[in-house]
N, C-alpha and C. Protein backbone atom coordinates (compact mmCIF):
# COMPACT_ATOMS: atom_id res chain seq x y z
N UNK A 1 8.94 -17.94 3.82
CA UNK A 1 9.39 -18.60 2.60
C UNK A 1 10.48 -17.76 1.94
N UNK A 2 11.35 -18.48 1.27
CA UNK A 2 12.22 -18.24 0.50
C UNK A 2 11.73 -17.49 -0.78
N UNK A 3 12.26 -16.96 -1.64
CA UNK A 3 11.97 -16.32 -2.73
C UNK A 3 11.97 -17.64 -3.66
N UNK A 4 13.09 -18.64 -3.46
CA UNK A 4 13.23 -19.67 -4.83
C UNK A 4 11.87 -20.66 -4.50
N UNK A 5 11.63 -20.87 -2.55
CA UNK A 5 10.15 -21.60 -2.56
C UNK A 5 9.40 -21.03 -2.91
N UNK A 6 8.69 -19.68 -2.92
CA UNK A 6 7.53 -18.76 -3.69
C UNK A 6 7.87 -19.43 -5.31
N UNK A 7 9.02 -19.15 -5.89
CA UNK A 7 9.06 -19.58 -7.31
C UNK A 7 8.59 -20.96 -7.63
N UNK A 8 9.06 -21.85 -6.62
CA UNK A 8 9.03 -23.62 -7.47
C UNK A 8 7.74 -24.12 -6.70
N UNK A 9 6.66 -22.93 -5.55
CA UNK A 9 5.47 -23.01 -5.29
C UNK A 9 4.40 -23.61 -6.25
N UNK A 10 3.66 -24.81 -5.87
CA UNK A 10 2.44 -24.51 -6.89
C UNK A 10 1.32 -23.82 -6.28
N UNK A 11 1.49 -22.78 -5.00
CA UNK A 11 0.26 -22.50 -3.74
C UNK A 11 -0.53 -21.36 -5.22
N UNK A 12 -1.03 -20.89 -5.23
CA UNK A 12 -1.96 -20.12 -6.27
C UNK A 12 -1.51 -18.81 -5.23
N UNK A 13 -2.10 -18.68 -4.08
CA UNK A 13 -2.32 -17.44 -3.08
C UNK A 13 -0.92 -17.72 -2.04
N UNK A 14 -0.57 -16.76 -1.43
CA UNK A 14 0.27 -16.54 -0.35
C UNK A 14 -0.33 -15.86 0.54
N UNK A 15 0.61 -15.41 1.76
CA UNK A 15 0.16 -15.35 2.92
C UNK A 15 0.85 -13.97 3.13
N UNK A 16 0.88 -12.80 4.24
CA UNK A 16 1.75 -12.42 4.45
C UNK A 16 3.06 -12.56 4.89
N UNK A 17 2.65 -13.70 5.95
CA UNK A 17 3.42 -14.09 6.41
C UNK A 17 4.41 -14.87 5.72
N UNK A 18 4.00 -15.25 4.23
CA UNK A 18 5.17 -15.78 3.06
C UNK A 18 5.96 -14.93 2.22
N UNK A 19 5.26 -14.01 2.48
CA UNK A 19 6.17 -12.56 1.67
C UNK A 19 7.06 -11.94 2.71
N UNK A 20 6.36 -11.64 3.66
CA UNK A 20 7.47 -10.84 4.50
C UNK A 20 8.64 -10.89 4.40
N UNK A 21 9.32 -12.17 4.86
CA UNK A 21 10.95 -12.54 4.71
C UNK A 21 11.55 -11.84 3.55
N UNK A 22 10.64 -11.53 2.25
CA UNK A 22 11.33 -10.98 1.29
C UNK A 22 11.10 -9.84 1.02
N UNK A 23 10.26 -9.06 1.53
CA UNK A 23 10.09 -7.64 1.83
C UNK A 23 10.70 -6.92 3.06
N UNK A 24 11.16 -7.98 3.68
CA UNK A 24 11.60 -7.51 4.95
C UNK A 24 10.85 -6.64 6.06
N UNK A 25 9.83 -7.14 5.78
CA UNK A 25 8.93 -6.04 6.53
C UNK A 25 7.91 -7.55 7.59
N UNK A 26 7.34 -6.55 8.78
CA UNK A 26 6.14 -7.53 9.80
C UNK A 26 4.91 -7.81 8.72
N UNK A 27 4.76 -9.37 8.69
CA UNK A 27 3.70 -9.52 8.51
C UNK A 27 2.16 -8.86 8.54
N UNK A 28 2.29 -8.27 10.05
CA UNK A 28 1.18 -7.44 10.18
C UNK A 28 1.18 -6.40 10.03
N UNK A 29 2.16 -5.65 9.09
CA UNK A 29 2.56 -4.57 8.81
C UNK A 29 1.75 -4.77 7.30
N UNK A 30 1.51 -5.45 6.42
CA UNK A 30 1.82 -5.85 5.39
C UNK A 30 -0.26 -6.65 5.70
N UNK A 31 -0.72 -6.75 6.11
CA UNK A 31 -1.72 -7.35 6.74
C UNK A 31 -2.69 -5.80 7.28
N UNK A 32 -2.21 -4.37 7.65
CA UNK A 32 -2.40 -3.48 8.03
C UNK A 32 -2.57 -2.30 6.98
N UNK A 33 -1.39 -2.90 5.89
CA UNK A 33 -1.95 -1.77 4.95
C UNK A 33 -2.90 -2.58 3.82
N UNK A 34 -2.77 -3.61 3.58
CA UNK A 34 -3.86 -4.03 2.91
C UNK A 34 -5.26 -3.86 3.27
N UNK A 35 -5.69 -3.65 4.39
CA UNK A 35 -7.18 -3.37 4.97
C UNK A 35 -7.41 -1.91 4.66
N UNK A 36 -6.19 -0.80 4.99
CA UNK A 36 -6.17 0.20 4.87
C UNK A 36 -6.40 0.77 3.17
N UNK A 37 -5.05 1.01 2.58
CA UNK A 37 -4.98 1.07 1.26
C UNK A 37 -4.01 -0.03 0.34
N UNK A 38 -5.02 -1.06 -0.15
CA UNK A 38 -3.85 -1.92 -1.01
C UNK A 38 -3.29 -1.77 -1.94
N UNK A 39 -3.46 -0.38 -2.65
CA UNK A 39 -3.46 0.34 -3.91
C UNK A 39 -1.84 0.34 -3.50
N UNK A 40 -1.54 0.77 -2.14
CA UNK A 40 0.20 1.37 -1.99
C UNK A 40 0.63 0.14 -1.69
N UNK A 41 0.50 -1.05 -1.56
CA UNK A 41 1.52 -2.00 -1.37
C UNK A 41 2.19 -2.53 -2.89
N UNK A 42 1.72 -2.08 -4.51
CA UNK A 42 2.35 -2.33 -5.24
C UNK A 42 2.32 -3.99 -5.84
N UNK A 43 1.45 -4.82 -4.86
CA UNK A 43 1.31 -5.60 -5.61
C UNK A 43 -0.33 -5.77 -5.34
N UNK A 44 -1.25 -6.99 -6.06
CA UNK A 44 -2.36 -7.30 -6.02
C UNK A 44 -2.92 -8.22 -4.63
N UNK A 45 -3.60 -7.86 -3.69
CA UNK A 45 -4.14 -8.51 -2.30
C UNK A 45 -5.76 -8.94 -2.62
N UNK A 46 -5.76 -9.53 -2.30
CA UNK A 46 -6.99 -10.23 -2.26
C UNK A 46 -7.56 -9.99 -0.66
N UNK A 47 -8.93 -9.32 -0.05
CA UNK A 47 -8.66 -9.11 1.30
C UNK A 47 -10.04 -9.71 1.73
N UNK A 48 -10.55 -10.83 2.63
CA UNK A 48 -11.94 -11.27 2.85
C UNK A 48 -11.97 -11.37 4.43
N UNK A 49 -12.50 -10.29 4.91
CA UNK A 49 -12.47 -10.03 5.88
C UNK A 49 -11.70 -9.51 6.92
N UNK A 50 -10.97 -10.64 7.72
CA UNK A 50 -9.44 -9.88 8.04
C UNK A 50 -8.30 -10.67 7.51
N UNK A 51 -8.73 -11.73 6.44
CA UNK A 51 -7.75 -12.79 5.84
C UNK A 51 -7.07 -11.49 4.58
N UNK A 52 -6.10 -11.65 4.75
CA UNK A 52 -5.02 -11.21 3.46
C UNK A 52 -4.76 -12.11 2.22
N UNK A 53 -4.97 -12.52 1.42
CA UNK A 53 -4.02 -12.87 0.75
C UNK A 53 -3.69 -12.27 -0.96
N UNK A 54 -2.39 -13.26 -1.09
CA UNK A 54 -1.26 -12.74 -2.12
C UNK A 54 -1.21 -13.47 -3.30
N UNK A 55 -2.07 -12.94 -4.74
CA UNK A 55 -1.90 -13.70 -5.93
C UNK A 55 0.12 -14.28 -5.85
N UNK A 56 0.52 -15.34 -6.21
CA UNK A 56 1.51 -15.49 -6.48
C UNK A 56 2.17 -14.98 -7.96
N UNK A 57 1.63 -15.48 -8.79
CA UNK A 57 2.21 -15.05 -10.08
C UNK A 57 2.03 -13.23 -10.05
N UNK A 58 1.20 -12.75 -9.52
CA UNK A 58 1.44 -10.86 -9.55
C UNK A 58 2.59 -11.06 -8.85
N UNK A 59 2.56 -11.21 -7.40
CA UNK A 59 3.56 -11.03 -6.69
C UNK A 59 5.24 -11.37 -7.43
N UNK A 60 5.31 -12.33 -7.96
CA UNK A 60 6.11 -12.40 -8.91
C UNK A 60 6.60 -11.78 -9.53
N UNK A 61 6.04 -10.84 -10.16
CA UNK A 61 6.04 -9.93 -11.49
C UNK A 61 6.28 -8.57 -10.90
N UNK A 62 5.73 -8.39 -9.96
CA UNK A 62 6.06 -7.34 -9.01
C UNK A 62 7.07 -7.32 -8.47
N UNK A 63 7.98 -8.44 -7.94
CA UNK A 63 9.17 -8.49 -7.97
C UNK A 63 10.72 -8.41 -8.79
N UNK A 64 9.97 -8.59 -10.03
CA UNK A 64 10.71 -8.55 -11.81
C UNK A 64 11.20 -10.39 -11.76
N UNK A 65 10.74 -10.93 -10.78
CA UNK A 65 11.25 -12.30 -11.36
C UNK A 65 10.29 -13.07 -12.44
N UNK A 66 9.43 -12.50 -12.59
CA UNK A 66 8.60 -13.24 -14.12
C UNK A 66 8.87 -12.37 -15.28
């Protein structure tokens, strides 16, 4: 996903695989440190099991677009 689709999103949660493109980083890179330490990825993960996911509105804010 795009940064302007994350914005005009109504999804609540994201994926890694919806952030990546804008972190520029592997999905499972991003999927790897959340299991590990999610404290260093800088934004808020939600982690249930081996599912990842990404509050949108943090992620947002973490980006400075809110």
């Amino acid at each position: 996903m795009s940064l302007q689709e994350i914005e005009n999103s109504s999804k609540i949660y994201l994926t890694p695989a919806d952030v990546a493109p804008i972190l520029r980083c592997d999905p499972q890179c991003i999927r790897v440190q959340a299991q590990k330490d999610p404290s260093r990825l800088g934004y808020p993960v939600i982690v249930i099991g081996t599912r990842v996911r990404i509050p949108r509105i943090p992620f947002l804010k973490y980006l400075g677009v809110l």
